[in-house]
N, C-alpha and C. Protein backbone atom coordinates (compact mmCIF):
# COMPACT_ATOMS: atom_id res chain seq x y z
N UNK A 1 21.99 19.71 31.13
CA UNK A 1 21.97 18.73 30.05
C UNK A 1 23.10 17.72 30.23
N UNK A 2 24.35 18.32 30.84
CA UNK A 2 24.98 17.39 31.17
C UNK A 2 25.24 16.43 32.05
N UNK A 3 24.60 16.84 32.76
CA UNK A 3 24.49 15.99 34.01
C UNK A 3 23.01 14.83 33.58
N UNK A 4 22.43 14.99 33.14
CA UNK A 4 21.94 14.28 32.61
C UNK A 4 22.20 12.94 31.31
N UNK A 5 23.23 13.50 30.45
CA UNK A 5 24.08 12.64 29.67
C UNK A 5 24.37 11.53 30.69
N UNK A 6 25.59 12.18 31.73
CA UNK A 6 25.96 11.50 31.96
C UNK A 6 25.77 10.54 33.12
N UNK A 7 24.45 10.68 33.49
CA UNK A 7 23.46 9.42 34.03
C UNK A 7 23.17 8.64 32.95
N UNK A 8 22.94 8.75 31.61
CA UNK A 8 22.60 7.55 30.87
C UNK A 8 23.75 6.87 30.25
N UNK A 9 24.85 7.68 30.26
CA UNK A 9 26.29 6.87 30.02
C UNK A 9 26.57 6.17 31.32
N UNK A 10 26.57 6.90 32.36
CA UNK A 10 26.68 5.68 33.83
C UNK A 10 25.72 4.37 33.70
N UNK A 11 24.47 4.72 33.20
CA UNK A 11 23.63 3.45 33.78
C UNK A 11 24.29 2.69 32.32
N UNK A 12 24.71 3.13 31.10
CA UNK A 12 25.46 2.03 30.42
C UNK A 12 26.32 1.19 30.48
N UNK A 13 27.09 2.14 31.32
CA UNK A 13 28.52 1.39 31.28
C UNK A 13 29.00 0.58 32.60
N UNK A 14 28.62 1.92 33.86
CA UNK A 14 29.16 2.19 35.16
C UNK A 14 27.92 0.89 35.67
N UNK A 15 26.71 1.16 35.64
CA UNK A 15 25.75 0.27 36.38
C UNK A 15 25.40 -1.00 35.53
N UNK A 16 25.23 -0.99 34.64
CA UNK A 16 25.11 -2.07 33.55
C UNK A 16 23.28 -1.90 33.62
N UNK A 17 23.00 -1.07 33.79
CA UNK A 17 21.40 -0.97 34.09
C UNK A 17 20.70 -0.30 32.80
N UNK A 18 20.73 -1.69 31.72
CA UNK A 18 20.91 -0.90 29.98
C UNK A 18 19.36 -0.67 29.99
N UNK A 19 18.20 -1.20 30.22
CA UNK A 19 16.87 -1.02 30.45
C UNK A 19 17.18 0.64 30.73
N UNK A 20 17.93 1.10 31.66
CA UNK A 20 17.35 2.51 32.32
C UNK A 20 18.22 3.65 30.91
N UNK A 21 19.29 2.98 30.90
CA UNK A 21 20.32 3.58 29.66
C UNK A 21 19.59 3.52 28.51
N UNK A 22 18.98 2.79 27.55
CA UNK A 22 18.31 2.63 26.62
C UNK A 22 17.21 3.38 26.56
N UNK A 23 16.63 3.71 27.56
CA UNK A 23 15.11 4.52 27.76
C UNK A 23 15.46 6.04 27.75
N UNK A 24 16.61 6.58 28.46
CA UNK A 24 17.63 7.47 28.54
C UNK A 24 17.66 7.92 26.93
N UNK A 25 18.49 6.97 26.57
CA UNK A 25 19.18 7.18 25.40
C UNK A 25 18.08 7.58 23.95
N UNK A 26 17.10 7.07 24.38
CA UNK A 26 16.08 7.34 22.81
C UNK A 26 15.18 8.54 23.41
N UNK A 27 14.81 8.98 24.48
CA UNK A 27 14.19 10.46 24.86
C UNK A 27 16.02 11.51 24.57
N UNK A 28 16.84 11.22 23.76
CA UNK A 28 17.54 11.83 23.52
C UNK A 28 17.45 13.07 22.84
N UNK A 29 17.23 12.51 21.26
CA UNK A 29 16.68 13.08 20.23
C UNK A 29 15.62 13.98 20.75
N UNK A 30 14.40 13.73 21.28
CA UNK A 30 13.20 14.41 21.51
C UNK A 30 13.89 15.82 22.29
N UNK A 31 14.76 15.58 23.46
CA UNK A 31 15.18 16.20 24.33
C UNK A 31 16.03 17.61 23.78
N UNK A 32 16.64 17.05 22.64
CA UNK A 32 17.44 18.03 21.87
C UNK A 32 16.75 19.01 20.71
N UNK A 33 16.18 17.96 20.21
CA UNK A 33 14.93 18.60 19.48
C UNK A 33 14.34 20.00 19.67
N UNK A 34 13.63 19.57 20.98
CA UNK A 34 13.01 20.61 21.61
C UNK A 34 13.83 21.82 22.01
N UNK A 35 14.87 21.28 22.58
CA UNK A 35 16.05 22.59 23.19
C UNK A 35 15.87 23.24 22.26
N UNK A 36 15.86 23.14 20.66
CA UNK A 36 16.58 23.91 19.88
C UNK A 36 15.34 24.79 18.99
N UNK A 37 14.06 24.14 20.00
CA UNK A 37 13.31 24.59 18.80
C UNK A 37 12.40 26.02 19.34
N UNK A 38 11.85 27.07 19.16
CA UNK A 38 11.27 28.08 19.15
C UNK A 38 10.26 28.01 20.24
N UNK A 39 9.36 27.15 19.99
CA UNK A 39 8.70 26.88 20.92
C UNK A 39 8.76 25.79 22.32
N UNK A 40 10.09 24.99 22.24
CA UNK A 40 10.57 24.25 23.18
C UNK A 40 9.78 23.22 23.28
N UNK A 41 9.05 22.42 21.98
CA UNK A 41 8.21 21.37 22.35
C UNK A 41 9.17 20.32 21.27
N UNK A 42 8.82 19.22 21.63
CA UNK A 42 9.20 17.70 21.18
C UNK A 42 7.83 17.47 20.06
N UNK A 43 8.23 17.03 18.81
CA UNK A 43 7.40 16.41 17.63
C UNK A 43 7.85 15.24 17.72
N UNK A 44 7.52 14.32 17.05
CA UNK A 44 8.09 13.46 15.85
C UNK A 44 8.77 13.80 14.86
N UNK A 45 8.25 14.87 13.96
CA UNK A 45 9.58 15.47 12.94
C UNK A 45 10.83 16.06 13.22
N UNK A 46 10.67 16.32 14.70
CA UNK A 46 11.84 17.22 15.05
C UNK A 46 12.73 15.57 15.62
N UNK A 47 12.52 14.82 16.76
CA UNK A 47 12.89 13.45 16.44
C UNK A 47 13.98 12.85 15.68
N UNK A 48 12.98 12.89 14.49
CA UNK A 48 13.82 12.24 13.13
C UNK A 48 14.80 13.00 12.59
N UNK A 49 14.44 14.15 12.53
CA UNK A 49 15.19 15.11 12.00
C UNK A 49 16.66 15.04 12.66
N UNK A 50 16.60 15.28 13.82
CA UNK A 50 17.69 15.68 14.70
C UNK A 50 18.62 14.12 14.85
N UNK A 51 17.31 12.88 14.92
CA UNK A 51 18.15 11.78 14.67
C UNK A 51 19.42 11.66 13.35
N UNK A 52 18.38 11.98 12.11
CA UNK A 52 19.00 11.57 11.22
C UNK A 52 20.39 12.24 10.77
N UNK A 53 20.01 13.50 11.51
CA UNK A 53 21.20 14.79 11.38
C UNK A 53 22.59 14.01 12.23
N UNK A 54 22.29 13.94 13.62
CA UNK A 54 23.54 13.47 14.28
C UNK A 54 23.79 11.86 14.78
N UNK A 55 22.81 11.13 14.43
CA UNK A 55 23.50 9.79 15.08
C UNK A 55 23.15 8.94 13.60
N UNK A 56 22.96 8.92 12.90
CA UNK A 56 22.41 8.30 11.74
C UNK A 56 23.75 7.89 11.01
N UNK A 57 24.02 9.19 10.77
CA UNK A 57 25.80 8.85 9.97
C UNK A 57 26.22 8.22 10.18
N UNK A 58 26.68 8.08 11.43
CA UNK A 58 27.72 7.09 12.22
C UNK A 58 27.91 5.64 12.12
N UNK A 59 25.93 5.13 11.49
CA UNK A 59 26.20 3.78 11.27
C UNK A 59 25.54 3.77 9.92
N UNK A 60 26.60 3.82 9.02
CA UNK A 60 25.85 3.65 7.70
C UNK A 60 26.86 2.69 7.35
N UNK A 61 25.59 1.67 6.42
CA UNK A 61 25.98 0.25 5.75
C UNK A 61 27.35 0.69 4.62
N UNK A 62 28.10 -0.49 4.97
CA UNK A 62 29.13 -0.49 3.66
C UNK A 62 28.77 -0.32 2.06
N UNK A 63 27.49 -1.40 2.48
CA UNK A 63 26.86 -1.75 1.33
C UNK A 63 26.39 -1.01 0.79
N UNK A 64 25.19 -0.68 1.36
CA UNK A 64 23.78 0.33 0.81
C UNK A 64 24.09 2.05 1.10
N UNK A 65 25.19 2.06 1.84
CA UNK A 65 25.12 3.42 1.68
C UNK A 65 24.51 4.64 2.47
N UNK A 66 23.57 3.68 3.22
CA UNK A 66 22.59 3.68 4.13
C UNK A 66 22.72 3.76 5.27
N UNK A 67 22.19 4.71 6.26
CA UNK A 67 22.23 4.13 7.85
C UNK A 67 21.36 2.88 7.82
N UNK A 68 21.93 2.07 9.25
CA UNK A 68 21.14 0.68 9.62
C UNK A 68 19.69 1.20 10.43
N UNK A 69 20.12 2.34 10.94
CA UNK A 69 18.50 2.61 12.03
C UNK A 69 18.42 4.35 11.73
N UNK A 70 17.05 4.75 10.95
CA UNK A 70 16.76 6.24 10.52
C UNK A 70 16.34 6.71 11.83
N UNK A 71 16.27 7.92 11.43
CA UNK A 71 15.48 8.62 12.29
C UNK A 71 13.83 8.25 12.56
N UNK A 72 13.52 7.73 11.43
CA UNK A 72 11.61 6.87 11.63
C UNK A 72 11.84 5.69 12.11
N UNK A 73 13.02 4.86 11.63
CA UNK A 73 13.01 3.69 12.91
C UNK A 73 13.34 3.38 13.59
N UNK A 74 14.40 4.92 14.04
CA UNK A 74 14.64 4.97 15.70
C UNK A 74 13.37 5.35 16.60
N UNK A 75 12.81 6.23 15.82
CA UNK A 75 10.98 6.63 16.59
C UNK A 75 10.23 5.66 16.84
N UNK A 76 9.88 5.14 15.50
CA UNK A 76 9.40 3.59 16.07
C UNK A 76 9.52 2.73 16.98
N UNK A 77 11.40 2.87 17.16
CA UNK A 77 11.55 1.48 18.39
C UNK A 77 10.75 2.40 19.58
N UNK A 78 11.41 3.85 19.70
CA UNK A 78 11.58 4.71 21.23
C UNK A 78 9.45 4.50 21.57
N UNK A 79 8.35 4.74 20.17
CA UNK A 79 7.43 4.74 20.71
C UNK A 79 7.30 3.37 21.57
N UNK A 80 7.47 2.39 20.67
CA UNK A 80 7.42 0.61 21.02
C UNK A 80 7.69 0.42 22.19
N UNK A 81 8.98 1.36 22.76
CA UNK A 81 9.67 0.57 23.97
C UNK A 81 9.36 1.71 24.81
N UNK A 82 9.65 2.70 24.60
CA UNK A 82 9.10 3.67 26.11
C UNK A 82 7.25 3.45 26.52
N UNK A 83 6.29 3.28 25.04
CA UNK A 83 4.85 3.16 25.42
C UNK A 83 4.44 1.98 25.97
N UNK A 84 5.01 1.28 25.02
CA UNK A 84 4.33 -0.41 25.27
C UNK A 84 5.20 -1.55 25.66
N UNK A 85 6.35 -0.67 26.02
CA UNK A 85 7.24 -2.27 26.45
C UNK A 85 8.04 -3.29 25.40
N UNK A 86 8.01 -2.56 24.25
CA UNK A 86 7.87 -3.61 22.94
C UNK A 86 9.59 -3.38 22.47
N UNK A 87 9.74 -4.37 21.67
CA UNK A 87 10.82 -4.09 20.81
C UNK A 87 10.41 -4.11 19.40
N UNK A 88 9.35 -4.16 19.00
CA UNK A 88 8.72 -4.38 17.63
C UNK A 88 7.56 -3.24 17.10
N UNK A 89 7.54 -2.61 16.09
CA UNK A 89 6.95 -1.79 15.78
C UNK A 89 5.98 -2.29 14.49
N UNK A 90 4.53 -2.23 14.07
CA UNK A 90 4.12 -2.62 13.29
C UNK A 90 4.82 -2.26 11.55
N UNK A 91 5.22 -1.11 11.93
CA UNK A 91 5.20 -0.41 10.62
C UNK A 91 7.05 0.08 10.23
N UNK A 92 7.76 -0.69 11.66
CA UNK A 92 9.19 -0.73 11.24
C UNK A 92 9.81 -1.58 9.70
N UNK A 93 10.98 -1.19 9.31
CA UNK A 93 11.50 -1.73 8.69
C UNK A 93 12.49 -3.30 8.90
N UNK A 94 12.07 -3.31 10.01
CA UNK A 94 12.78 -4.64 10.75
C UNK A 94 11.73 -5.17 11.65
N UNK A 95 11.83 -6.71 11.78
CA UNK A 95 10.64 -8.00 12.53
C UNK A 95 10.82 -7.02 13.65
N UNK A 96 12.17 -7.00 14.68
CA UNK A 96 12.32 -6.16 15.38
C UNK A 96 13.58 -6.26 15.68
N UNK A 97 14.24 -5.22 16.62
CA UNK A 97 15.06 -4.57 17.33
C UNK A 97 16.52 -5.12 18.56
N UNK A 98 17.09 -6.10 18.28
CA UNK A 98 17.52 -7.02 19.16
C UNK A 98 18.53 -6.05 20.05
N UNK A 99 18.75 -5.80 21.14
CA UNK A 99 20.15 -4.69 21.93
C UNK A 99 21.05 -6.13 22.65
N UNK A 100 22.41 -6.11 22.06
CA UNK A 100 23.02 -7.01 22.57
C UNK A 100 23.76 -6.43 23.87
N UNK A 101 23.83 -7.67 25.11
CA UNK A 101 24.13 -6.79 25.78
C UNK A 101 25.73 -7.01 26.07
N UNK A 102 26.93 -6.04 26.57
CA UNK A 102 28.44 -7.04 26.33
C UNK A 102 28.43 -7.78 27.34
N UNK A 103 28.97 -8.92 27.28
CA UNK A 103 29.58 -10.04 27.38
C UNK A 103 30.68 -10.40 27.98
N UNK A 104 30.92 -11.89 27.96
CA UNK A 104 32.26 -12.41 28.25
C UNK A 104 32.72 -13.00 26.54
N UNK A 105 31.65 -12.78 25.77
CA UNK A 105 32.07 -12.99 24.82
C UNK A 105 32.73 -11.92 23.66
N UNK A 106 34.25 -11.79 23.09
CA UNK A 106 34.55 -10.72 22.67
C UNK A 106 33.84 -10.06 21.34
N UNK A 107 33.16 -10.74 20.84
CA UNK A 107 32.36 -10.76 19.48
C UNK A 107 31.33 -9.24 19.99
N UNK A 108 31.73 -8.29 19.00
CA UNK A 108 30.61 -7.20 18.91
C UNK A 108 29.41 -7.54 18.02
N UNK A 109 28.09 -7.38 18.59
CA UNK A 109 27.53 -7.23 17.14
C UNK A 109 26.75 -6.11 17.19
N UNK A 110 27.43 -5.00 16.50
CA UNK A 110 26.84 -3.80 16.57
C UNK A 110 26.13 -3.30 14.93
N UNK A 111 25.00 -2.90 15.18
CA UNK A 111 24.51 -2.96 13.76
C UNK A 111 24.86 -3.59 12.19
N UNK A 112 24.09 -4.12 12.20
CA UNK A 112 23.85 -5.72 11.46
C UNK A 112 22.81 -6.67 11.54
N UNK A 113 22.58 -7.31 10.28
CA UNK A 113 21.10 -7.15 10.34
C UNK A 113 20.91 -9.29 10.11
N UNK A 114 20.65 -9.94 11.02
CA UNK A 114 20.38 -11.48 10.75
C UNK A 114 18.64 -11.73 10.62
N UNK A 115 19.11 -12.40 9.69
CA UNK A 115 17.43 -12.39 8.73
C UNK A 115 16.72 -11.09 8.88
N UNK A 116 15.79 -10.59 9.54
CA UNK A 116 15.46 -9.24 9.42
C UNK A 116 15.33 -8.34 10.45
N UNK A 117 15.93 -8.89 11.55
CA UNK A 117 16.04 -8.09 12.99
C UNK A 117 17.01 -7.02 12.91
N UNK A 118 17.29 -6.17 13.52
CA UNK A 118 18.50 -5.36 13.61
C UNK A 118 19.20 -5.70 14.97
N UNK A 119 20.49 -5.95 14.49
CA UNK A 119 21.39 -6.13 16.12
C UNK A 119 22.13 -4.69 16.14
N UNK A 120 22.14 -4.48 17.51
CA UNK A 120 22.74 -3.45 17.95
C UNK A 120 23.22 -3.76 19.41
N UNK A 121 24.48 -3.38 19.26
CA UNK A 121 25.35 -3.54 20.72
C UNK A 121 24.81 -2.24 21.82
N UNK A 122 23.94 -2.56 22.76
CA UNK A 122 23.46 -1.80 23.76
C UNK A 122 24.14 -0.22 24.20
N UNK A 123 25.48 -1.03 24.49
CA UNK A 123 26.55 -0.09 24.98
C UNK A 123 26.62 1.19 23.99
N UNK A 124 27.10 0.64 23.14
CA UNK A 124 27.31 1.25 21.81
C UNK A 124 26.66 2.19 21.13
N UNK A 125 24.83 1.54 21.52
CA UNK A 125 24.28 2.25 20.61
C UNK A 125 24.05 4.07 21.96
N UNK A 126 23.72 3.66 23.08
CA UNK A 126 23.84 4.30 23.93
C UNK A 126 25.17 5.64 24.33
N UNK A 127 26.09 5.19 24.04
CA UNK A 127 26.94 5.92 23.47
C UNK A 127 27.22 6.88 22.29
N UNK A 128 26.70 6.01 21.32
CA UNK A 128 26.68 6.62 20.04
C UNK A 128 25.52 7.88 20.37
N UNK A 129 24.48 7.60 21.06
CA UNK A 129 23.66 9.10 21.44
C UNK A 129 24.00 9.77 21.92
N UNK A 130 24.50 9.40 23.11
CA UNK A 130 25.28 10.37 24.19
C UNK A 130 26.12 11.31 23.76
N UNK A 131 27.41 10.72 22.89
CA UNK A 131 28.30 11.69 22.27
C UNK A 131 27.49 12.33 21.15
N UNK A 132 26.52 12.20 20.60
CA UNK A 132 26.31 12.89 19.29
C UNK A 132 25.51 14.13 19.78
N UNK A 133 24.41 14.07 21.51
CA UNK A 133 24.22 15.03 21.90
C UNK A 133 25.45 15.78 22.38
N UNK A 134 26.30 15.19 22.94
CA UNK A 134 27.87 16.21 23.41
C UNK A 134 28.10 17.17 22.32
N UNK A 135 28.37 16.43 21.00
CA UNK A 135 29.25 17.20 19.93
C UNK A 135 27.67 18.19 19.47
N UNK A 136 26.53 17.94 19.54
CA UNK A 136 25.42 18.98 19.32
C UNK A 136 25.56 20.11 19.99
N UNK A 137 25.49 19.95 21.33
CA UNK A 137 25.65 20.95 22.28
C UNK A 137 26.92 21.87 21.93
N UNK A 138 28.07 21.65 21.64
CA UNK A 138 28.95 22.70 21.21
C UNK A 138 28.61 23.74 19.95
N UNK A 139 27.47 22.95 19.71
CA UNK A 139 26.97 23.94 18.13
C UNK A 139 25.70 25.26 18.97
N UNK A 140 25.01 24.41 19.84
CA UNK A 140 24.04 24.99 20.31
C UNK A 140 24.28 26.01 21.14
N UNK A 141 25.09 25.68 22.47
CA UNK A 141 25.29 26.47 24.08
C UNK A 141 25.56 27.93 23.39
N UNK A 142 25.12 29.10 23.94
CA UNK A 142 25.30 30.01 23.51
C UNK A 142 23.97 30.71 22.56
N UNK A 143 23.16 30.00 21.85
CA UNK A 143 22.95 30.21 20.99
C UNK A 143 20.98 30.45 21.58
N UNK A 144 20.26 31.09 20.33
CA UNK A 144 18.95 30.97 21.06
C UNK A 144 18.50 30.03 20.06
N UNK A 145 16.96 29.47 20.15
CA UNK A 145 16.38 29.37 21.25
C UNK A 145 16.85 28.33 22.09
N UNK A 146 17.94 27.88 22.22
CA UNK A 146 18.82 26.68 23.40
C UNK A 146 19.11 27.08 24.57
N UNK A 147 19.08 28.18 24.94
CA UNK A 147 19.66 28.56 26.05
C UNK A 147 18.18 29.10 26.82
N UNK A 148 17.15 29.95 25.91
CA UNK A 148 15.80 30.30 26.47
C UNK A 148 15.63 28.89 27.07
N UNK A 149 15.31 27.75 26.08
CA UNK A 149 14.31 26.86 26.75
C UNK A 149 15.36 25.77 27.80
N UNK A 150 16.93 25.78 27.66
CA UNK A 150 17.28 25.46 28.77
C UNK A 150 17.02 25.63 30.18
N UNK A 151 16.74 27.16 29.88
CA UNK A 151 15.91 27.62 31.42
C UNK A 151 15.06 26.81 32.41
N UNK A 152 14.14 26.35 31.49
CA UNK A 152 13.20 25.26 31.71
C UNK A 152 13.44 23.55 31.81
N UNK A 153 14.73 23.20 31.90
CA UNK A 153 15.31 21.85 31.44
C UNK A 153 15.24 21.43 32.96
N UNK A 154 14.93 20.35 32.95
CA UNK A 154 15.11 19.21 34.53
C UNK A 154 16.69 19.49 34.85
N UNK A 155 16.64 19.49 36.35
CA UNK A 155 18.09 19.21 36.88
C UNK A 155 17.96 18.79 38.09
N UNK A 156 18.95 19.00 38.33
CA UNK A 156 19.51 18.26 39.90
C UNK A 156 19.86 19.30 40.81
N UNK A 157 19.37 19.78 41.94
CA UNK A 157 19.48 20.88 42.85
C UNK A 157 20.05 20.19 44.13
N UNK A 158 21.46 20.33 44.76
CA UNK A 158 22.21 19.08 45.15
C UNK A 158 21.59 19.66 46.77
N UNK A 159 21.12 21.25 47.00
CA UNK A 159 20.91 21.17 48.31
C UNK A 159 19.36 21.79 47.87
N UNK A 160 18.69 20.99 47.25
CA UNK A 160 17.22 21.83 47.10
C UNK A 160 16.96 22.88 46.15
N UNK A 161 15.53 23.31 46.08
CA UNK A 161 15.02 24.19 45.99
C UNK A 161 14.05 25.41 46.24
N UNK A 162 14.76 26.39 46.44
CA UNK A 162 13.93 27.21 47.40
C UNK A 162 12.78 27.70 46.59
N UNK A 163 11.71 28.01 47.03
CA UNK A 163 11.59 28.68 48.41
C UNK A 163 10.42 26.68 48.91
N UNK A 164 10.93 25.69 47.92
CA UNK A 164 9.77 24.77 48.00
C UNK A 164 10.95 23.78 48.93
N UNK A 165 12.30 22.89 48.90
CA UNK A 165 12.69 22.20 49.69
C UNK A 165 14.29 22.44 50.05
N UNK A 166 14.47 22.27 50.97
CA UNK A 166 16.32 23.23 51.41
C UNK A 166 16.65 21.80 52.03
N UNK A 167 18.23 21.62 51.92
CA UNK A 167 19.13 20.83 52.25
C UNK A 167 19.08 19.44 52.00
N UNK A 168 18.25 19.34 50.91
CA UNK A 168 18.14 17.79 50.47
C UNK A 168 18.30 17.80 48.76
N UNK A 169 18.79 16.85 47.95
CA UNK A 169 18.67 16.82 46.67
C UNK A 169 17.24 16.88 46.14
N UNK A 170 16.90 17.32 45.31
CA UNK A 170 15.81 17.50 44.31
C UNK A 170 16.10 17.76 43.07
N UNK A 171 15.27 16.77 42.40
CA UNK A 171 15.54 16.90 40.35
C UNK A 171 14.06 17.72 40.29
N UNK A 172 13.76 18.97 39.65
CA UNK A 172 12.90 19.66 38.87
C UNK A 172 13.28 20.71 37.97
């Protein structure tokens, strides 16, 4: 799991390759979801749930009290943009989804909302997942069903895998 984090914090920061970081970053939730769940499958409720539990807090309005992006309209963007390419969801709470990317300009604009889009600083928001799966995982490692269905989690085998390929990297 970690080695996986921290390919989508590299392609944020290290590669600037926020397309691959962003796609990374919203199969987050699903990814954790599932770790934790009995049967090791990814919902939509589990999604939101797990969104709203650990990255939601983090950006809640001064104002309203509110996070700027739920767990339903973080799903929304992740269906929009991992299915169809989209940044716009019919049934979001925002026209759509703007990811700023940084700059030479020092101005953040990290969640905040101009006329009815949501801005979100790329980096940022990518981060903000990354660590919120980190600080999850200290609740989880150890624990079942996280560690059963880790069994089963993608990785990186730096000299193969036997008895199918030896002395070359392979992710399965």
């Amino acid at each position: 799991m970690n080695d996986y984090l921290d390919q989508v914090e590299a392609a944020a920061n290290d590669s600037r390759f926020y397309y691959l970081a962003l796609a990374g970053s919203l199969v987050i939730p699903d990814i954790c979801g599932a770790l934790e769940s009995k049967d090791g499958g990814a919902t939509g409720d589990r999604y939101k749930t797990w969104f709203d539990t650990h990255v939601a807090p983090r950006n809640v309005s001064y104002f309203t009290r509110k996070p700027y992006l739920t767990g339903e309209d973080c799903y929304r963007f992740r269906c929009s943009f991992l299915h169809q390419g989209r940044t716009q969801h019919p049934k979001s709470g925002y026209t759509r989804i703007l990811f700023i990317e940084p700059g030479p300009n020092p101005i953040i604009g990290h969640m905040n909302i101009v006329n009815d889009a949501l801005n979100i600083d790329v980096r940022l928001f990518c981060t903000e997942m990354v660590d919120s799966a980190r600080q999850w995982l200290t609740g989880v490692v150890g624990t079942e069903p996280y560690e059963t269905n880790l069994n089963a989690f993608v990785r990186r085998y730096p000299n193969g895998l036997a008895p199918y390929i030896g002395g070359m990297p392979v992710i399965s």
